[in-house]
C-alpha atoms as a PDB file:
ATOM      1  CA  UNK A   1      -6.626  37.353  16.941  1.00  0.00           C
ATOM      2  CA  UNK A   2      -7.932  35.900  13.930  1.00  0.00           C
ATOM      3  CA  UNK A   3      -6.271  33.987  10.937  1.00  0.00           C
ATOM      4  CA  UNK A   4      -5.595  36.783   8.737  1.00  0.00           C
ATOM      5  CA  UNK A   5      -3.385  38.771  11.045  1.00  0.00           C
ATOM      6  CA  UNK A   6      -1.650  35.709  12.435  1.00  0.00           C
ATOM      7  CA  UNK A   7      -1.023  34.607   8.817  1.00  0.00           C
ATOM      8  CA  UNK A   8       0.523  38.209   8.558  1.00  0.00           C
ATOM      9  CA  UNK A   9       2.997  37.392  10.614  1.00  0.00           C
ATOM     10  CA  UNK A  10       4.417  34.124   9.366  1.00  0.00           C
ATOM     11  CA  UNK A  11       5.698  36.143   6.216  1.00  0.00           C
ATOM     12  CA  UNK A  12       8.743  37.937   7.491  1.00  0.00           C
ATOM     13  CA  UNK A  13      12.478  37.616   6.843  1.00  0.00           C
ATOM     14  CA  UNK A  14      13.017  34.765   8.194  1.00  0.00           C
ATOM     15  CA  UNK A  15      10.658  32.985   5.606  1.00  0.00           C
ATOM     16  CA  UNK A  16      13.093  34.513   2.989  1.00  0.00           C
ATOM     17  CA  UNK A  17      15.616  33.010   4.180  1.00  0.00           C
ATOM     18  CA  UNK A  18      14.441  29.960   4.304  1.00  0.00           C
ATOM     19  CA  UNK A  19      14.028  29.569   0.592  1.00  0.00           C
ATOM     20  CA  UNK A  20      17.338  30.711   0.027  1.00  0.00           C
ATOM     21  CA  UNK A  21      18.252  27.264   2.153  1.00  0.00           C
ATOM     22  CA  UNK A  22      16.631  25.164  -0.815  1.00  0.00           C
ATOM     23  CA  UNK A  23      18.790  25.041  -3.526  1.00  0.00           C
ATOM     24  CA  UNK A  24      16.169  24.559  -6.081  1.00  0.00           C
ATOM     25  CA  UNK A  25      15.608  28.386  -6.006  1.00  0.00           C
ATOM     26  CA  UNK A  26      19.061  29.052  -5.936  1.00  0.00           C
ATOM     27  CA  UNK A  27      19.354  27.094  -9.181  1.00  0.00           C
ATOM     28  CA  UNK A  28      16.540  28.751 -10.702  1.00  0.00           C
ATOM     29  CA  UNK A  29      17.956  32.091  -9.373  1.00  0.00           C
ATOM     30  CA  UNK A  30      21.750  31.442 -11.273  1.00  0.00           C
ATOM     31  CA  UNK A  31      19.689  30.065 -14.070  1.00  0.00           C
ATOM     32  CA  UNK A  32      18.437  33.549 -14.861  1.00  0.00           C
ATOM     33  CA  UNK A  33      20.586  36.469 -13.430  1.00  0.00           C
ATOM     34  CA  UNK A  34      24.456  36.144 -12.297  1.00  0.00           C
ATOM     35  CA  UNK A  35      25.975  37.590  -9.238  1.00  0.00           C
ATOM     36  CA  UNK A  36      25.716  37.085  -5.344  1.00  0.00           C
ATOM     37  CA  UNK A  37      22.008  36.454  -3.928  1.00  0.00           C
ATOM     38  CA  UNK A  38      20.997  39.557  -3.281  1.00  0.00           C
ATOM     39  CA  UNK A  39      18.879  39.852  -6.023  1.00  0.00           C
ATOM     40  CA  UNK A  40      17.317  36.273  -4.760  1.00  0.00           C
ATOM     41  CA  UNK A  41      16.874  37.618  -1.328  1.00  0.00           C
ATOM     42  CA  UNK A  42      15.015  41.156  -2.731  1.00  0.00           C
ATOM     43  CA  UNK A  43      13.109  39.139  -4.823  1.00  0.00           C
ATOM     44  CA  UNK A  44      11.570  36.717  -2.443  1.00  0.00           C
ATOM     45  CA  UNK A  45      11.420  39.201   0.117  1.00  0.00           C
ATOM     46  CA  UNK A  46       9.330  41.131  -1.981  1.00  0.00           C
ATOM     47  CA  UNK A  47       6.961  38.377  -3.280  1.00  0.00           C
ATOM     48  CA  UNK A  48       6.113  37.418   0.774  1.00  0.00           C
ATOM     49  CA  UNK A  49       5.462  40.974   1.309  1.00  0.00           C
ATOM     50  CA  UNK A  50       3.050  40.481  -1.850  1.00  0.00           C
ATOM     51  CA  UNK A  51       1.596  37.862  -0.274  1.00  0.00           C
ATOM     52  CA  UNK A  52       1.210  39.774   2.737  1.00  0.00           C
ATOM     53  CA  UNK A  53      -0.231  42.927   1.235  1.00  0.00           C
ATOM     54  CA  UNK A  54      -2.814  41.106  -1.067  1.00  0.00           C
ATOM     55  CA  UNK A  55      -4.225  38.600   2.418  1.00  0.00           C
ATOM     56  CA  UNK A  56      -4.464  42.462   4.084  1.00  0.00           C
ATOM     57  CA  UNK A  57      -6.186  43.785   0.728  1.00  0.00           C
ATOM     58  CA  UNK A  58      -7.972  39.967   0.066  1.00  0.00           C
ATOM     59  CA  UNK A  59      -7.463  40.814  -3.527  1.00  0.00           C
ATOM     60  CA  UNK A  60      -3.793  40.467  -5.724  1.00  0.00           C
ATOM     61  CA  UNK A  61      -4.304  43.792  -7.703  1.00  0.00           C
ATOM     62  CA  UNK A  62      -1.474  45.025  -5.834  1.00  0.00           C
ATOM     63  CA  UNK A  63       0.207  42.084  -7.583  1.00  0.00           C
ATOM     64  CA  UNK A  64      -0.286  43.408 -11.347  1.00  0.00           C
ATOM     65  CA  UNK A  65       0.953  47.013 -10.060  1.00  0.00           C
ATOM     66  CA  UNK A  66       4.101  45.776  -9.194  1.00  0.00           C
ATOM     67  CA  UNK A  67       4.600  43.652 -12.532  1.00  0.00           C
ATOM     68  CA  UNK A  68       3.401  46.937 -14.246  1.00  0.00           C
ATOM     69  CA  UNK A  69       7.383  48.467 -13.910  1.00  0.00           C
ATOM     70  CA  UNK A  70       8.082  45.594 -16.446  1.00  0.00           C
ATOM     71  CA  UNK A  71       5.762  47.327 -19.031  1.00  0.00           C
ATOM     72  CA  UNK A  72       7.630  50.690 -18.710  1.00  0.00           C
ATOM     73  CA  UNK A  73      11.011  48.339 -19.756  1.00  0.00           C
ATOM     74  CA  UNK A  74      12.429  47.852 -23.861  1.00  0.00           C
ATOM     75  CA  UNK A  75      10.468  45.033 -25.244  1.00  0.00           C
ATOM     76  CA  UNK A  76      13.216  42.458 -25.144  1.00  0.00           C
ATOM     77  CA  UNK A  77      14.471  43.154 -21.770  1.00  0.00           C
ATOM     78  CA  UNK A  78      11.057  43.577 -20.416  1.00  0.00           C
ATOM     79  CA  UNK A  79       9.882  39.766 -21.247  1.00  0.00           C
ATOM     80  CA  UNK A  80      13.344  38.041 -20.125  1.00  0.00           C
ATOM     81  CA  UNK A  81      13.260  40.590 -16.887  1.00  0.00           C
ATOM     82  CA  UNK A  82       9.710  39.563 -16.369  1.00  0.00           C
ATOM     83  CA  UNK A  83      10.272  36.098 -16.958  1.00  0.00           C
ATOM     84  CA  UNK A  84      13.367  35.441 -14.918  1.00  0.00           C
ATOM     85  CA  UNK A  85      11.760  37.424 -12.138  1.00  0.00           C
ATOM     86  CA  UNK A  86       8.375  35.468 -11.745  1.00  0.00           C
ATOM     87  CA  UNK A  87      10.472  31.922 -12.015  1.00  0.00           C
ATOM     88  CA  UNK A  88      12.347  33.127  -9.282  1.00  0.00           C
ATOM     89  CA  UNK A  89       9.299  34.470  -7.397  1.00  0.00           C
ATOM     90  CA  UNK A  90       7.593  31.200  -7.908  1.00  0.00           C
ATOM     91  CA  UNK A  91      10.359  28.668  -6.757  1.00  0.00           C
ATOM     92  CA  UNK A  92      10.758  30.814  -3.416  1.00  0.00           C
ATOM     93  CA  UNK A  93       6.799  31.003  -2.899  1.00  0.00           C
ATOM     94  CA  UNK A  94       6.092  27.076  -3.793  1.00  0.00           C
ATOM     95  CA  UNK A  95       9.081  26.127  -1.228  1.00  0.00           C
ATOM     96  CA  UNK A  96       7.615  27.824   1.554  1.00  0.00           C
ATOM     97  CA  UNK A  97       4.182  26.842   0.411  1.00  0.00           C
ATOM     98  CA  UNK A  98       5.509  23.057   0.781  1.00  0.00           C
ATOM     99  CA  UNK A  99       5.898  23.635   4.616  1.00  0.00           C
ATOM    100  CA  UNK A 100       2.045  24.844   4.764  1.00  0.00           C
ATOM    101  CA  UNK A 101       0.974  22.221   2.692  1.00  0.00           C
ATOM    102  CA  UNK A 102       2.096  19.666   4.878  1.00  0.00           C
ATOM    103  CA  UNK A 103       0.903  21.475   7.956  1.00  0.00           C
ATOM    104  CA  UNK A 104      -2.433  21.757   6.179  1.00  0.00           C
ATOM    105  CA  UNK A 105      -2.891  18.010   5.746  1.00  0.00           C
ATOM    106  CA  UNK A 106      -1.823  17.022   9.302  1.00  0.00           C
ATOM    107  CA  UNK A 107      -4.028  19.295  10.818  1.00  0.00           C
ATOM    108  CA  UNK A 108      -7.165  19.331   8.684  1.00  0.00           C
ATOM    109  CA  UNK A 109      -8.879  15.458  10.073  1.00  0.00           C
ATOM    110  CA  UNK A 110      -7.997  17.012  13.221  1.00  0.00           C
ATOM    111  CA  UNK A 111      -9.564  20.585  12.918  1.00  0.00           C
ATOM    112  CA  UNK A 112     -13.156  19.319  12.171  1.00  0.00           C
ATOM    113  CA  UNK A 113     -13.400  17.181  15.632  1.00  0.00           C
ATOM    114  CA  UNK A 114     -15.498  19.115  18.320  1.00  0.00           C
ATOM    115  CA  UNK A 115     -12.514  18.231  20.777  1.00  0.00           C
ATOM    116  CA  UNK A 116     -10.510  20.963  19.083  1.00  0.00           C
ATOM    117  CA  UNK A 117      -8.528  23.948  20.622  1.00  0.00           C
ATOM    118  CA  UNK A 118      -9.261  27.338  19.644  1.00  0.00           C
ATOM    119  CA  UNK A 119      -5.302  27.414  18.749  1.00  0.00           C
ATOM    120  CA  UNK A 120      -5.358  24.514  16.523  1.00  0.00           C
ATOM    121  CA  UNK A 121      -8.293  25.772  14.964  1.00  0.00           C
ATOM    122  CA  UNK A 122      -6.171  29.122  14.458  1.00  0.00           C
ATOM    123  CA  UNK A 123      -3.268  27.429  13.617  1.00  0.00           C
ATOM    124  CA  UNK A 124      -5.123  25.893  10.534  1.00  0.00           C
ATOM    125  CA  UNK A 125      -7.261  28.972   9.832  1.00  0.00           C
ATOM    126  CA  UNK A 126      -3.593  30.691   9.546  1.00  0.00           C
ATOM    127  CA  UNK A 127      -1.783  27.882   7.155  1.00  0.00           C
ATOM    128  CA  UNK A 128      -5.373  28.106   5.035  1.00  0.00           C
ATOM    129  CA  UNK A 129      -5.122  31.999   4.373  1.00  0.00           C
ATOM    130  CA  UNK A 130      -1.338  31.622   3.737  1.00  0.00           C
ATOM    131  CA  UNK A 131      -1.775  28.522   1.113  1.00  0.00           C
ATOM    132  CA  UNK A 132      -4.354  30.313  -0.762  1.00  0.00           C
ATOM    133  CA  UNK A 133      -3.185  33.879  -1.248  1.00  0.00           C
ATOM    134  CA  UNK A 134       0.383  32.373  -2.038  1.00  0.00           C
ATOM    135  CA  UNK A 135      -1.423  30.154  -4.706  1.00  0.00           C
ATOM    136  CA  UNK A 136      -3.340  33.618  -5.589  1.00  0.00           C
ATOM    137  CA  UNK A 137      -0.292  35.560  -6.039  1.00  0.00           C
ATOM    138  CA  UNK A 138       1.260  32.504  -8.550  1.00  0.00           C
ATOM    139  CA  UNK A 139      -1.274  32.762 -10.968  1.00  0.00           C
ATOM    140  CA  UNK A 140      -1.458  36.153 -10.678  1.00  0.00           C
ATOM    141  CA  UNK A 141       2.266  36.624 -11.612  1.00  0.00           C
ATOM    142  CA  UNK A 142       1.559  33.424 -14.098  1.00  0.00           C
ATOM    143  CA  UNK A 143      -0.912  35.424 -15.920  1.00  0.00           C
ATOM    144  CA  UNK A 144       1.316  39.011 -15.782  1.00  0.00           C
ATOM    145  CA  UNK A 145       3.845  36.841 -17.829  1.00  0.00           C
ATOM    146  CA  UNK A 146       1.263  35.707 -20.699  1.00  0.00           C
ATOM    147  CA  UNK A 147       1.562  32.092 -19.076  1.00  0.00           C
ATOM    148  CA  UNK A 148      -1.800  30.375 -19.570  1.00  0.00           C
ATOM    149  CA  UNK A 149      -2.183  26.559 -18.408  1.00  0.00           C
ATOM    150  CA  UNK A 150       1.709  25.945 -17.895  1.00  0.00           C
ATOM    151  CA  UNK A 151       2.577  27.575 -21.758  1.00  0.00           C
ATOM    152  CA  UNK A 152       3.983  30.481 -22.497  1.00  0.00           C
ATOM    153  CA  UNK A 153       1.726  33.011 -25.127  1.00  0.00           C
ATOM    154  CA  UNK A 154       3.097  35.017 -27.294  1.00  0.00           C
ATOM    155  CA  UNK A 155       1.567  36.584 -30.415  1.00  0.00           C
ATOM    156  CA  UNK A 156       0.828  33.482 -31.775  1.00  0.00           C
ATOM    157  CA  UNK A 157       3.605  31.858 -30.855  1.00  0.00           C
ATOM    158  CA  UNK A 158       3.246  28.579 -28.038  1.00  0.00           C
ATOM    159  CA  UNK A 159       6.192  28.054 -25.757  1.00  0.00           C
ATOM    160  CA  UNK A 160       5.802  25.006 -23.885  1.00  0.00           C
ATOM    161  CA  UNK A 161       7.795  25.012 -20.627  1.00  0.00           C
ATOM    162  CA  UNK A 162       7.916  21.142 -19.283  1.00  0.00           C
ATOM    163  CA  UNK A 163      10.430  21.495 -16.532  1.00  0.00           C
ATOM    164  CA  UNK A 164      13.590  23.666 -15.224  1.00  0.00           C
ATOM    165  CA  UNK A 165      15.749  20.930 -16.666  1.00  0.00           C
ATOM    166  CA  UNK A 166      14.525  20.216 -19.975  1.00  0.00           C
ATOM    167  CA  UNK A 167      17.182  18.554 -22.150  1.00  0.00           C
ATOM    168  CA  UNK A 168      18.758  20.247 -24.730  1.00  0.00           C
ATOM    169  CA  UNK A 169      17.692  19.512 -28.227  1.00  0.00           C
ATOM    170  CA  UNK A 170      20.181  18.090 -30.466  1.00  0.00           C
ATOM    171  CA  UNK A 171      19.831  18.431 -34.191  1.00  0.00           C
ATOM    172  CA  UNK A 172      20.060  14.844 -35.959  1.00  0.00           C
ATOM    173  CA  UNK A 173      23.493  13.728 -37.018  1.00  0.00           C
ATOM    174  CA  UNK A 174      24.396  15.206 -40.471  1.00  0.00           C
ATOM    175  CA  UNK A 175      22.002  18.241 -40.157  1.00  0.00           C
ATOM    176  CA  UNK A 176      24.675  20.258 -39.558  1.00  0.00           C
END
């Protein structure tokens, strides 16, 4: 068995659910729609299967198919659909990339002495693939929602997007 198909495996329900345990996605998730988490769930569920599907194709065009559904949407509901989507996408992908990230830099010293196992070395080959494709699918779904270097485009006009809890802006006293 190599990497790729061992990585494929990793990416199943219980992964979704596993998000849904971190409540940073469930605040970014009640941030943009309201309702129970089913959305949440779909939406995650669907993003690992993306992640799945692009490691199987070792491209993430099937990631801009997807996103295309947005296009056939009206203008204003297409952007805040798009954008509430992908923020919810990302929080559940970057949670569950944590976990590999950490298994990544326990293992990797380890992985390059001669005394490895061929199951550590598979192990790492694994949490590689997995880290890279779900970094792959991020800016893939980054640039599907005219995000470029952490700002928002849009026909001229620059959102800057610092953090999920930005403060509110308060007018000076008197301005209003």
């Amino acid at each position: 068995m190599n990497g790729r198909i061992f990585a494929l495996t990793e990416l199943g329900v219980n992964k979704t659910y596993e998000a849904l345990d971190d409540i940073t996605v469930v605040d970014v998730y009640q941030a943009a729609y309201e309702g129970s988490l089913d959305e949440c769930t779909t939406i995650i569920d669907v993003h690992l299967r993306l992640v799945a599907e692009c490691i199987i194709k070792e491209n993430v065009e099937l990631v801009h198919s997807v996103y295309e559904k947005f296009r056939r949407m009206p203008p204003m509901l297409q952007k805040s659909s798009l954008v509430a989507t992908a923020a919810v996408a990302e929080a559940g992908l970057l949670y569950i990339k944590e976990e590999y990230d950490l298994i990544e830099a326990i293992m990797r010293d380890d992985v390059s002495s001669p005394d490895t196992g061929d199951d550590a070395k598979l192990e790492y080959e694994k949490v590689s693939i997995i880290i890279e494709y779900i970094d792959k699918v991020i800016a893939a779904v980054h640039e599907e929602k005219g995000e470029k270097d952490g700002e928002m485009q849009s026909k001229g006009v620059v959102i800057t997007v610092e953090t999920i809890d930005a403060p509110m802006v308060q007018p000076p006293s008197g301005a209003m």
